[in-house]
Every structure is written in C-alpha cells, then in structure tokens.
C-alpha atoms as a PDB file:
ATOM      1  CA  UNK A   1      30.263 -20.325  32.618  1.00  0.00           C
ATOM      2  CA  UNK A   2      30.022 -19.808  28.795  1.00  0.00           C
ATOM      3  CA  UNK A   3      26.565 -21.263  28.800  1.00  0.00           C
ATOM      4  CA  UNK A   4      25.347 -18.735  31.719  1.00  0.00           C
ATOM      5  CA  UNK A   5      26.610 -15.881  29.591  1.00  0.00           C
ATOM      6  CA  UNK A   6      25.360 -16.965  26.129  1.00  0.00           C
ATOM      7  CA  UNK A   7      21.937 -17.247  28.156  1.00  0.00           C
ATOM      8  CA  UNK A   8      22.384 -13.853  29.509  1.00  0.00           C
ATOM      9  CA  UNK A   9      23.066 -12.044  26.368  1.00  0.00           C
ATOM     10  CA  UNK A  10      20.056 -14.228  24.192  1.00  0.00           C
ATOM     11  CA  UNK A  11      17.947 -12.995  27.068  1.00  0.00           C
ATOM     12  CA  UNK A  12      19.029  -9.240  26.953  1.00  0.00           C
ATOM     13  CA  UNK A  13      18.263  -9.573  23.241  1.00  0.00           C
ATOM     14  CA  UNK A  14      14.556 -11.084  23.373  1.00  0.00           C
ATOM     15  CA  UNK A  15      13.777  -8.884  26.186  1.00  0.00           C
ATOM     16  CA  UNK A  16      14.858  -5.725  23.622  1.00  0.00           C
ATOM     17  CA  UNK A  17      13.053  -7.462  20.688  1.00  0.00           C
ATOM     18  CA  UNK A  18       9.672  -7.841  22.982  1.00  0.00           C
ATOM     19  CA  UNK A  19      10.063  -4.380  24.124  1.00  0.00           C
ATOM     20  CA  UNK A  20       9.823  -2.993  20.910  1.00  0.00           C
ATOM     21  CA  UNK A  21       7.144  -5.611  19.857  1.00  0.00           C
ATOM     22  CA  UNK A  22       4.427  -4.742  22.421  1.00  0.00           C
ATOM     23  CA  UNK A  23       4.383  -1.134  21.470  1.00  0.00           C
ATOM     24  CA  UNK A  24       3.682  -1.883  17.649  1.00  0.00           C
ATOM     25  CA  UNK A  25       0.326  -2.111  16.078  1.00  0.00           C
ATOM     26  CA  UNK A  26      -1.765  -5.083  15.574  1.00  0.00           C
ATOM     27  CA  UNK A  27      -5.262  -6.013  14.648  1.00  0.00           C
ATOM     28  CA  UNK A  28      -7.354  -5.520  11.949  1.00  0.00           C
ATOM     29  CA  UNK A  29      -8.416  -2.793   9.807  1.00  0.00           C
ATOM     30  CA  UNK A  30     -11.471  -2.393   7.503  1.00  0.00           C
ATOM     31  CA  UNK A  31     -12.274   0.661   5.403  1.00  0.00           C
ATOM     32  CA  UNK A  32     -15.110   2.048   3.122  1.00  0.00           C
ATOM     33  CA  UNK A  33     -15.462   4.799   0.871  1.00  0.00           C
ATOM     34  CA  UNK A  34     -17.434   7.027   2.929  1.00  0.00           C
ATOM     35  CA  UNK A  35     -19.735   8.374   0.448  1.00  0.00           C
ATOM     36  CA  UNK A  36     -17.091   9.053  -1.846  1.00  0.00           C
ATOM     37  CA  UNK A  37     -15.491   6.378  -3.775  1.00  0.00           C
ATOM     38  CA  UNK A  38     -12.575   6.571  -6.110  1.00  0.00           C
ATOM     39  CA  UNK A  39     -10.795   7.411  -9.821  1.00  0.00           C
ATOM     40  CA  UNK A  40      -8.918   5.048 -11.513  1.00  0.00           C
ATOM     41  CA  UNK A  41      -7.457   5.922 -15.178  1.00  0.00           C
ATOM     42  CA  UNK A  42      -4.334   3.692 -16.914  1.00  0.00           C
ATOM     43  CA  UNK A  43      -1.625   4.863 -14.566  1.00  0.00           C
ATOM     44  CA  UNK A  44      -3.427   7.018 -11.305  1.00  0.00           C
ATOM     45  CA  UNK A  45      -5.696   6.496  -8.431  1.00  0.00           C
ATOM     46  CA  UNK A  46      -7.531   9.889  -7.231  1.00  0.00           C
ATOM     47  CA  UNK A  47      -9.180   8.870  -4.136  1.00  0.00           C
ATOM     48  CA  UNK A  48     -12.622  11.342  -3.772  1.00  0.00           C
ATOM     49  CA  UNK A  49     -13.324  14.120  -3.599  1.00  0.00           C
ATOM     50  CA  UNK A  50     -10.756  14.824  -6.360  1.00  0.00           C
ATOM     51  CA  UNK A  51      -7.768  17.178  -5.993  1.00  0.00           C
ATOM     52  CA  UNK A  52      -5.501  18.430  -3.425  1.00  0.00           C
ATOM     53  CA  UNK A  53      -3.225  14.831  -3.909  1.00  0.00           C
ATOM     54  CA  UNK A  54      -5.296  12.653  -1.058  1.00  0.00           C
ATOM     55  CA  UNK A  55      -9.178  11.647  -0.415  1.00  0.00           C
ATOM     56  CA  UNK A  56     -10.878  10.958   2.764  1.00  0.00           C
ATOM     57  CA  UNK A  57     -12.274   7.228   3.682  1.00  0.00           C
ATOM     58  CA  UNK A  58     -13.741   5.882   6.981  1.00  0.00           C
ATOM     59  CA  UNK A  59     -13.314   2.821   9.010  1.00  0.00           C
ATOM     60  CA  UNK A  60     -16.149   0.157   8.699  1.00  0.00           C
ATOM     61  CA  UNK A  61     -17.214  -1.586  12.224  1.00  0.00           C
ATOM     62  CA  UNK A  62     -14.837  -4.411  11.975  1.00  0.00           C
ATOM     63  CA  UNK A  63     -12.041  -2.517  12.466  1.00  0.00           C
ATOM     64  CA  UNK A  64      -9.767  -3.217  15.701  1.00  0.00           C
ATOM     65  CA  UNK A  65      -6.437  -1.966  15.770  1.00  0.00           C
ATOM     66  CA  UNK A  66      -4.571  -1.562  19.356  1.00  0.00           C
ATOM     67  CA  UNK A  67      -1.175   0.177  19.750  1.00  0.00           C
ATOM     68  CA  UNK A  68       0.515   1.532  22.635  1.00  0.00           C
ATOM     69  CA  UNK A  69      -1.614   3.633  24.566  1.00  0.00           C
ATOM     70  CA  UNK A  70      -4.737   3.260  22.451  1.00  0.00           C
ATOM     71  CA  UNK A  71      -6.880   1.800  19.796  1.00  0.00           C
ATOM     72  CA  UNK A  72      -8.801   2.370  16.709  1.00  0.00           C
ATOM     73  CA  UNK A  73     -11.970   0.717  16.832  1.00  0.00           C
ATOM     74  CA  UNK A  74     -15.691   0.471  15.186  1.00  0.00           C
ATOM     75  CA  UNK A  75     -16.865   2.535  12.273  1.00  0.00           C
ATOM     76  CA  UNK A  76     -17.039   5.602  11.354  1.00  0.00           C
ATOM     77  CA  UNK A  77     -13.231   7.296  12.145  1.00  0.00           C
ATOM     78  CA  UNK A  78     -12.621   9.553   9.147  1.00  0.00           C
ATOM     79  CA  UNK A  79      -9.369   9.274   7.477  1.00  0.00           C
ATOM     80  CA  UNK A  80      -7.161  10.451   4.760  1.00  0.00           C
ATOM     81  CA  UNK A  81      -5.784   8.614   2.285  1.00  0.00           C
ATOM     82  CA  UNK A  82      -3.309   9.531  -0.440  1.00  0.00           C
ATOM     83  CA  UNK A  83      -3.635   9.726  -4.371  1.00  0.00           C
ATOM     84  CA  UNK A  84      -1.431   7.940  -6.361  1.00  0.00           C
ATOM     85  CA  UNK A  85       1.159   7.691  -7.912  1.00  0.00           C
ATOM     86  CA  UNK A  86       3.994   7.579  -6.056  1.00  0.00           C
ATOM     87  CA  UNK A  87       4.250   4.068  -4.970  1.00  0.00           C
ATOM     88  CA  UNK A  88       5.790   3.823  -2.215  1.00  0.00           C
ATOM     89  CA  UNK A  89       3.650   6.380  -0.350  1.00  0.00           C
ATOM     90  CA  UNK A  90       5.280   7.809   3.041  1.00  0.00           C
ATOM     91  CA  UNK A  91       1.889   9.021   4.951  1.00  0.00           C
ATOM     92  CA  UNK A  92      -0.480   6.656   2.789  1.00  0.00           C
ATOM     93  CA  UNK A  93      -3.461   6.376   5.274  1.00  0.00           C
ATOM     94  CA  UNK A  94      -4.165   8.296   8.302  1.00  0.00           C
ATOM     95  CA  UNK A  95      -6.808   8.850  11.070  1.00  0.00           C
ATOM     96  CA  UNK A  96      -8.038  11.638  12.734  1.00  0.00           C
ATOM     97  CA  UNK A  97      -7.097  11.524  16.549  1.00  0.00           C
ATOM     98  CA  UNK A  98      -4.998   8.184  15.951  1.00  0.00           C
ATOM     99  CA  UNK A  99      -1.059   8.510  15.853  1.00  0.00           C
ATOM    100  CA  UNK A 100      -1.143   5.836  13.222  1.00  0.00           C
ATOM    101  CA  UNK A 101       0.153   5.839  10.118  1.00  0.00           C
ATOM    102  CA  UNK A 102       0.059   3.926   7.386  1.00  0.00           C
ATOM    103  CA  UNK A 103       2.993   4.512   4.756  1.00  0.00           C
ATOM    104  CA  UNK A 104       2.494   2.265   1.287  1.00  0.00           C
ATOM    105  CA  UNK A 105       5.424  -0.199   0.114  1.00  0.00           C
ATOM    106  CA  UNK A 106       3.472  -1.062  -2.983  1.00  0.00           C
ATOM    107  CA  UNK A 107       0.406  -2.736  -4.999  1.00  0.00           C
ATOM    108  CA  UNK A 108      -0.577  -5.772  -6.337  1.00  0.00           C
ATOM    109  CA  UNK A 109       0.864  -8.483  -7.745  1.00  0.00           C
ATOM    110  CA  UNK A 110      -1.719  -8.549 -10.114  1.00  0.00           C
ATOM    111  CA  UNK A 111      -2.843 -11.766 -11.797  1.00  0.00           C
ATOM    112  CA  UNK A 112      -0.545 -13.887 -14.020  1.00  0.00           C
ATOM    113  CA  UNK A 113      -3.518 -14.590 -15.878  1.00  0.00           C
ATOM    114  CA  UNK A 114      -4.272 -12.426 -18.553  1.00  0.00           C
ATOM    115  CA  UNK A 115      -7.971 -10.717 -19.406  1.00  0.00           C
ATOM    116  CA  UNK A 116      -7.524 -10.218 -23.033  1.00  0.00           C
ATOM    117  CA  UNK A 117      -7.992  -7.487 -25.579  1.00  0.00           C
ATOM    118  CA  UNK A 118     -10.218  -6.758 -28.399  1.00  0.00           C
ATOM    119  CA  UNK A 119      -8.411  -8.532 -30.902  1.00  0.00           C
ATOM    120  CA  UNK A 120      -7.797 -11.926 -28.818  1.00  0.00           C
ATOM    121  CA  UNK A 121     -11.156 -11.440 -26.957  1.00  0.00           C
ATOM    122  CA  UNK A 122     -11.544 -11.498 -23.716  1.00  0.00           C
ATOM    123  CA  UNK A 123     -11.809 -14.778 -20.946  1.00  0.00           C
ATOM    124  CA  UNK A 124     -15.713 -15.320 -19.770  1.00  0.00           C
ATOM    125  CA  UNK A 125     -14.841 -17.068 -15.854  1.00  0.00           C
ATOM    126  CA  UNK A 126     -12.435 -16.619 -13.629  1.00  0.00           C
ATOM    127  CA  UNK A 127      -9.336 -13.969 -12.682  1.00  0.00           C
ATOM    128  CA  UNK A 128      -7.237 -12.022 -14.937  1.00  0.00           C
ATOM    129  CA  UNK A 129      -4.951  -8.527 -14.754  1.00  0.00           C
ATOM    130  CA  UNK A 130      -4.480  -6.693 -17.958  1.00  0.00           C
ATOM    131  CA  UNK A 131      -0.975  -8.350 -18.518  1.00  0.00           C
ATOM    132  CA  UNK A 132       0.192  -6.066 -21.409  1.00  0.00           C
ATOM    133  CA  UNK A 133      -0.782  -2.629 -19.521  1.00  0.00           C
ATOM    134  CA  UNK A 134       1.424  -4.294 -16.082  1.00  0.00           C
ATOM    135  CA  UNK A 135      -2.144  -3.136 -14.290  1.00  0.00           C
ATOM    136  CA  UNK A 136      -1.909  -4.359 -10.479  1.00  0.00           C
ATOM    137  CA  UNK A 137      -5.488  -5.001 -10.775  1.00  0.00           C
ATOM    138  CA  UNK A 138      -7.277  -8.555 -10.511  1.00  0.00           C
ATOM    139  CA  UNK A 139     -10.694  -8.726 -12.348  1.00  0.00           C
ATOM    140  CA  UNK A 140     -13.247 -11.035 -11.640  1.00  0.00           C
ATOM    141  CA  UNK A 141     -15.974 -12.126 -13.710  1.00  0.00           C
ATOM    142  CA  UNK A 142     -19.042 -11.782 -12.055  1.00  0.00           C
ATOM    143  CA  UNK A 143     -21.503 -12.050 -15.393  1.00  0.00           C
ATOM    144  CA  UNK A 144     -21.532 -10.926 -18.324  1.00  0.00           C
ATOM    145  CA  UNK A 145     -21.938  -7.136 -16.751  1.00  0.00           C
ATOM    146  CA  UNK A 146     -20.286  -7.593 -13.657  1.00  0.00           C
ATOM    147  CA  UNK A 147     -17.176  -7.879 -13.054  1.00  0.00           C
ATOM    148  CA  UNK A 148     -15.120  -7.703  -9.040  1.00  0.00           C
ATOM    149  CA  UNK A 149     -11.971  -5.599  -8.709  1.00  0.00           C
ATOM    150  CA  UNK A 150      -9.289  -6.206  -6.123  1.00  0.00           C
ATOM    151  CA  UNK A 151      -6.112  -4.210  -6.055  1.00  0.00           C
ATOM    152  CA  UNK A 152      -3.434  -5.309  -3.000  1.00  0.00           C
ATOM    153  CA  UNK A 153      -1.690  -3.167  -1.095  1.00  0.00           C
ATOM    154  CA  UNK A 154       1.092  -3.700   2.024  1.00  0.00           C
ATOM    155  CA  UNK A 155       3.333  -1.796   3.796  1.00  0.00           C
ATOM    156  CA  UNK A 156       4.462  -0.439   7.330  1.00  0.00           C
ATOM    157  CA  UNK A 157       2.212   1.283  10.076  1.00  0.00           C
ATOM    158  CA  UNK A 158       4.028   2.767  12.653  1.00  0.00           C
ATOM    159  CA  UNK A 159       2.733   4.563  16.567  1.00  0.00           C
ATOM    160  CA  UNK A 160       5.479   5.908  17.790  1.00  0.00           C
ATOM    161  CA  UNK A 161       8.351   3.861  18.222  1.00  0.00           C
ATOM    162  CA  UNK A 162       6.222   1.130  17.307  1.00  0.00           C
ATOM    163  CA  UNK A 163       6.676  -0.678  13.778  1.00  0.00           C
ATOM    164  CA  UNK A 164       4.190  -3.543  12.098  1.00  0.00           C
ATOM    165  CA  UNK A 165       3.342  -4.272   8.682  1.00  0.00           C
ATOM    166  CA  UNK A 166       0.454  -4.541   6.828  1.00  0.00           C
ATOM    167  CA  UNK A 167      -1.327  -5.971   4.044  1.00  0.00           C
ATOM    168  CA  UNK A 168      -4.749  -7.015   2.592  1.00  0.00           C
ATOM    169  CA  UNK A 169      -6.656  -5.319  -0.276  1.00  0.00           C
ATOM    170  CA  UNK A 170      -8.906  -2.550  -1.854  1.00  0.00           C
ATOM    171  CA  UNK A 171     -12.346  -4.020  -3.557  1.00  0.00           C
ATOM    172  CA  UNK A 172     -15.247  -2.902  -5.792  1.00  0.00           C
ATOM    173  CA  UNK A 173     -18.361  -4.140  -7.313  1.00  0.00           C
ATOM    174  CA  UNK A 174     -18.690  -2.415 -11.140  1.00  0.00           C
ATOM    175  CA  UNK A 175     -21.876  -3.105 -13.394  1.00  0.00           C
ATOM    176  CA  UNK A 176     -19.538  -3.496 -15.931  1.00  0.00           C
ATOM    177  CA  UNK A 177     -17.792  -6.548 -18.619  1.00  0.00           C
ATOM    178  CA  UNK A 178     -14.493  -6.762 -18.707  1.00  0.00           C
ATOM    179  CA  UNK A 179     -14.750  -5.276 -22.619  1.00  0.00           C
ATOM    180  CA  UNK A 180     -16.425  -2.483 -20.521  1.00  0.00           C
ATOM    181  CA  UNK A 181     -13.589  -1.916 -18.133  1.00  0.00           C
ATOM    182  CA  UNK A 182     -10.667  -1.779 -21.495  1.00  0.00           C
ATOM    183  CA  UNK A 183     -12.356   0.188 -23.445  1.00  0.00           C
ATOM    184  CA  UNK A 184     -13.143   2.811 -20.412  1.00  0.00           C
ATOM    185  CA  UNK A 185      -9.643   2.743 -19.165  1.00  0.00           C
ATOM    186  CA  UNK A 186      -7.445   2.103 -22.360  1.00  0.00           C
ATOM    187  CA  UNK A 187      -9.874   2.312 -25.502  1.00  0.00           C
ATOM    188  CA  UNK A 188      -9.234   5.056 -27.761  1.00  0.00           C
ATOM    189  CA  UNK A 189     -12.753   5.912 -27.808  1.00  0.00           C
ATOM    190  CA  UNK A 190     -13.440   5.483 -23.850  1.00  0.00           C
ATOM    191  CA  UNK A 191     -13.326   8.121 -20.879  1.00  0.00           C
ATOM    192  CA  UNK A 192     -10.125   7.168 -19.923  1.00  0.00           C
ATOM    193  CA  UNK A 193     -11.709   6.024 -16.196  1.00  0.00           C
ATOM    194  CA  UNK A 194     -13.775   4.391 -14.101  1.00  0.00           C
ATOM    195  CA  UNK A 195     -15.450   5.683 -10.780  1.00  0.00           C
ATOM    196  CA  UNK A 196     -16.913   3.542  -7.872  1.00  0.00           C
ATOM    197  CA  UNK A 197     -17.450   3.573  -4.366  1.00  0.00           C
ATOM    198  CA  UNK A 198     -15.082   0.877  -2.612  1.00  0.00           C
ATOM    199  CA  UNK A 199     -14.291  -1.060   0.660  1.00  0.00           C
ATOM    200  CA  UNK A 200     -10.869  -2.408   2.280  1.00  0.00           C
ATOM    201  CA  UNK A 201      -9.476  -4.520   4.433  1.00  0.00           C
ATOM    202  CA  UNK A 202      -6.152  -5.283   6.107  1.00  0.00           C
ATOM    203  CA  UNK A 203      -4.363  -7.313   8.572  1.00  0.00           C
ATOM    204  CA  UNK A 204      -2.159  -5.704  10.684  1.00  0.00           C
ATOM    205  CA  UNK A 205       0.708  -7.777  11.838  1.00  0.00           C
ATOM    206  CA  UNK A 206       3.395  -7.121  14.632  1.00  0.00           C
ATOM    207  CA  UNK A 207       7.175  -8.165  13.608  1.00  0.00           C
ATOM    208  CA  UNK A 208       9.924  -7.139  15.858  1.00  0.00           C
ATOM    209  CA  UNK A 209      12.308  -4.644  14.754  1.00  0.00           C
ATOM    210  CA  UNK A 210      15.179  -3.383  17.430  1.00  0.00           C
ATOM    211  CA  UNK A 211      15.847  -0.508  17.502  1.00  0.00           C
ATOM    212  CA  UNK A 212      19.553   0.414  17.031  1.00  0.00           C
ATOM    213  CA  UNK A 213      20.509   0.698  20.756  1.00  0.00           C
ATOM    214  CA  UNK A 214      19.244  -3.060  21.046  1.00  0.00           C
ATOM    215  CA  UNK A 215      20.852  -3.710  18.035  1.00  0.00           C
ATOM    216  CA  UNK A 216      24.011  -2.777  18.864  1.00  0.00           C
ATOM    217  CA  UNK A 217      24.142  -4.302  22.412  1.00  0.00           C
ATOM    218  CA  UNK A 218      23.279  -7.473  20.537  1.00  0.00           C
ATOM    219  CA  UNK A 219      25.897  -7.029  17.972  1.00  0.00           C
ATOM    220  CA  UNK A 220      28.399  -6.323  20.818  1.00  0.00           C
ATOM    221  CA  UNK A 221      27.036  -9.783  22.877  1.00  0.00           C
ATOM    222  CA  UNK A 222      27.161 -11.896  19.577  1.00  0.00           C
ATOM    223  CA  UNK A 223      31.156 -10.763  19.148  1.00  0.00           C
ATOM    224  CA  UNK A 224      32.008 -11.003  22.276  1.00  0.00           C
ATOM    225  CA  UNK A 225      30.817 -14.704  22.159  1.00  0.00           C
ATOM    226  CA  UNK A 226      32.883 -15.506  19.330  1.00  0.00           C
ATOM    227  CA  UNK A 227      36.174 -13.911  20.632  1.00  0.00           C
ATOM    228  CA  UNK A 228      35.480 -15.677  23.648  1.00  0.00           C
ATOM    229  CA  UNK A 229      35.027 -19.443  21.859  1.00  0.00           C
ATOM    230  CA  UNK A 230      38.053 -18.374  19.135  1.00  0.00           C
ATOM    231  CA  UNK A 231      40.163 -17.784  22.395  1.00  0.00           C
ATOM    232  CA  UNK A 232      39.404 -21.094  24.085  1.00  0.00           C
ATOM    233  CA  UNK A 233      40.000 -22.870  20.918  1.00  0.00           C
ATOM    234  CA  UNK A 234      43.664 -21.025  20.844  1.00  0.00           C
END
C-alpha cells in the first residue's frame, strides 16, 4: 500500500513538472546587428541607434525557437534590445509579434587572464579581459590589428507561463590591437568608446519550474509520506 501511494504522488508531481515544461521555450537563437551595431565605453553598452535606453537587432536565419503555441524562426524578425546598465535587465530582448521575452541575469565571466596595460605591455596570442577595469569582456588576438570580442550573457525567457533559461554570447570583429582597444576605452587621451556592428547567439534551454499550485500539492504528498512512515515506525 505505501509503495502504490508513494508512486501515486511521484507521478502527480512529474506529470505537474512536464506540464509546465512543454509550454517553455527551447531552441536556438541567433542575432545580428541589423545595420546598426553597438557603443561600448568603460562601464555602458548603448545598443544603436543611440538613445531612448534600448536598440533594435534582428534574428539571423539560424534562429529556431518554439514555445507554446508558436515559434520564432529564420531571419530577419526585428527586435529590441535594452541598453545597459542595469544588469539584471527585466525585458532585455524582445520580438515583434513573439510573446517572448528575454530578461538578463548578467554578463560575462570575463577571462581570468589578464590583457595588460601600457606600463606591463600587453600579451601578443591568446585570451585576456582587462582584469584591473573587472571588464566582462574576452579579447582575442587576431593579429597585430585585430583583435575578437566576446561578451556572455544568460538569463530567463519566459511565453506565458512558460519559463527556460538562456545563455550563449555577443561577438565582434574590430580592426583594432588590443593597445588600440585601452587606449579607446580607458586612455586618457582616447574617445572613451568603441563602435561595431555585432552578431549573437544563444541556446535556449527548457528546465522545469512548478508552479506554486504543483508545488504545494507536492509539498503536501512529500509530508504526508513522512507522517505516514514516522507513524508506522511508532
């Protein structure tokens, strides 16, 4: 008898989780610029065009994202994303006619590795964050112009009742060392900026999260279980 109603009650409980489950978001999402590109100075990201606290973006033709009663797929859905700071970001990303959206938990880690600084110099190969600024940037050294910049993101996407996460990262090409990139962004003499066009792309991953009702009948099964076992041990 107590191994019918254990069953019962685990059952009741997956059935709630994989309710919730199927209506949440999955798939993958891949983003570009759109034409416009983006700001970045020593402490804010102003997606273009500039102003008005967000920027626009559009999916690239990778993109394939299913949730409950729909799907955002191919290229060329326009989008808004937000300017930051703040991190997090309620309402980070969202698409026109799509109830998805995209709120921000946070950025990076950048690299543990650090790029240097005019005094020290800076590395030649290989990754690096600027360390001493906490910048949730990795570099890459391309050549000795070039250098690749990733910045991660992750967070929650949510349809509805439906509730996923996300994560994956923002990238750009810049014709630019990384002597260039300090002195733009944090040398006295520099602009304070740089500005480049830049892609995305994120995986968008289903984890079950009851809602409360299920929670609570599971809560309820789970001590009614133990009073039961406590009682025939008495």
């Amino acid at each position: 008898m107590k191994e019918i109603y254990v069953r019962t009650l685990m059952t009741a409980g997956a059935l709630a989780l994989a309710t919730t489950a199927s209506a949440a978001p999955f798939g993958l999402l891949q983003l570009s610029s759109g034409g416009t590109g983006v700001v970045v100075t020593a402490d804010a990201i102003d997606w273009l065009p500039g102003g008005g606290g967000s920027g626009t973006m559009v999916t690239d033709s990778g993109t394939n994202v299913g949730y409950n009663g729909g799907a955002l797929v191919g290229g060329g859905v326009a989008g808004t994303i937000m300017d930051l700071p703040p991190t997090p970001s309620p309402n980070f990303m969202t698409f026109a006619g799509h109830p998805l959206v995209f709120s921000l938990a946070g950025l990076g880690p950048g690299s543990a590795n650090d790029c240097g600084n005019p005094g020290a110099g800076f590395i030649t190969s290989g990754s690096c964050s600027f360390t001493a600024f906490g910048s949730p940037f990795i570099l890459t050294v391309i050549d000795d112009d070039t250098t690749f910049v990733g910045l991660g993101a992750f967070g929650t996407v949510t349809e509805g009742a439906g509730v996923s996460t996300w994560n994956g990262s923002f990238s750009t090409q810049v014709q630019l060392s990384l002597a260039d990139v300090y002195d733009a962004i944090y040398g006295p003499g520099g602009t304070g900026f740089i500005q480049s066009s830049y892609s995305g792309e994120f995986n968008v991953r289903i984890v079950p999260v009851p809602e409360p009702a299920s929670m609570a009948l599971f809560g309820l099964g789970v001590t009614a279980i133990a009073i039961r076992l406590r009682r025939r041990k008495q």
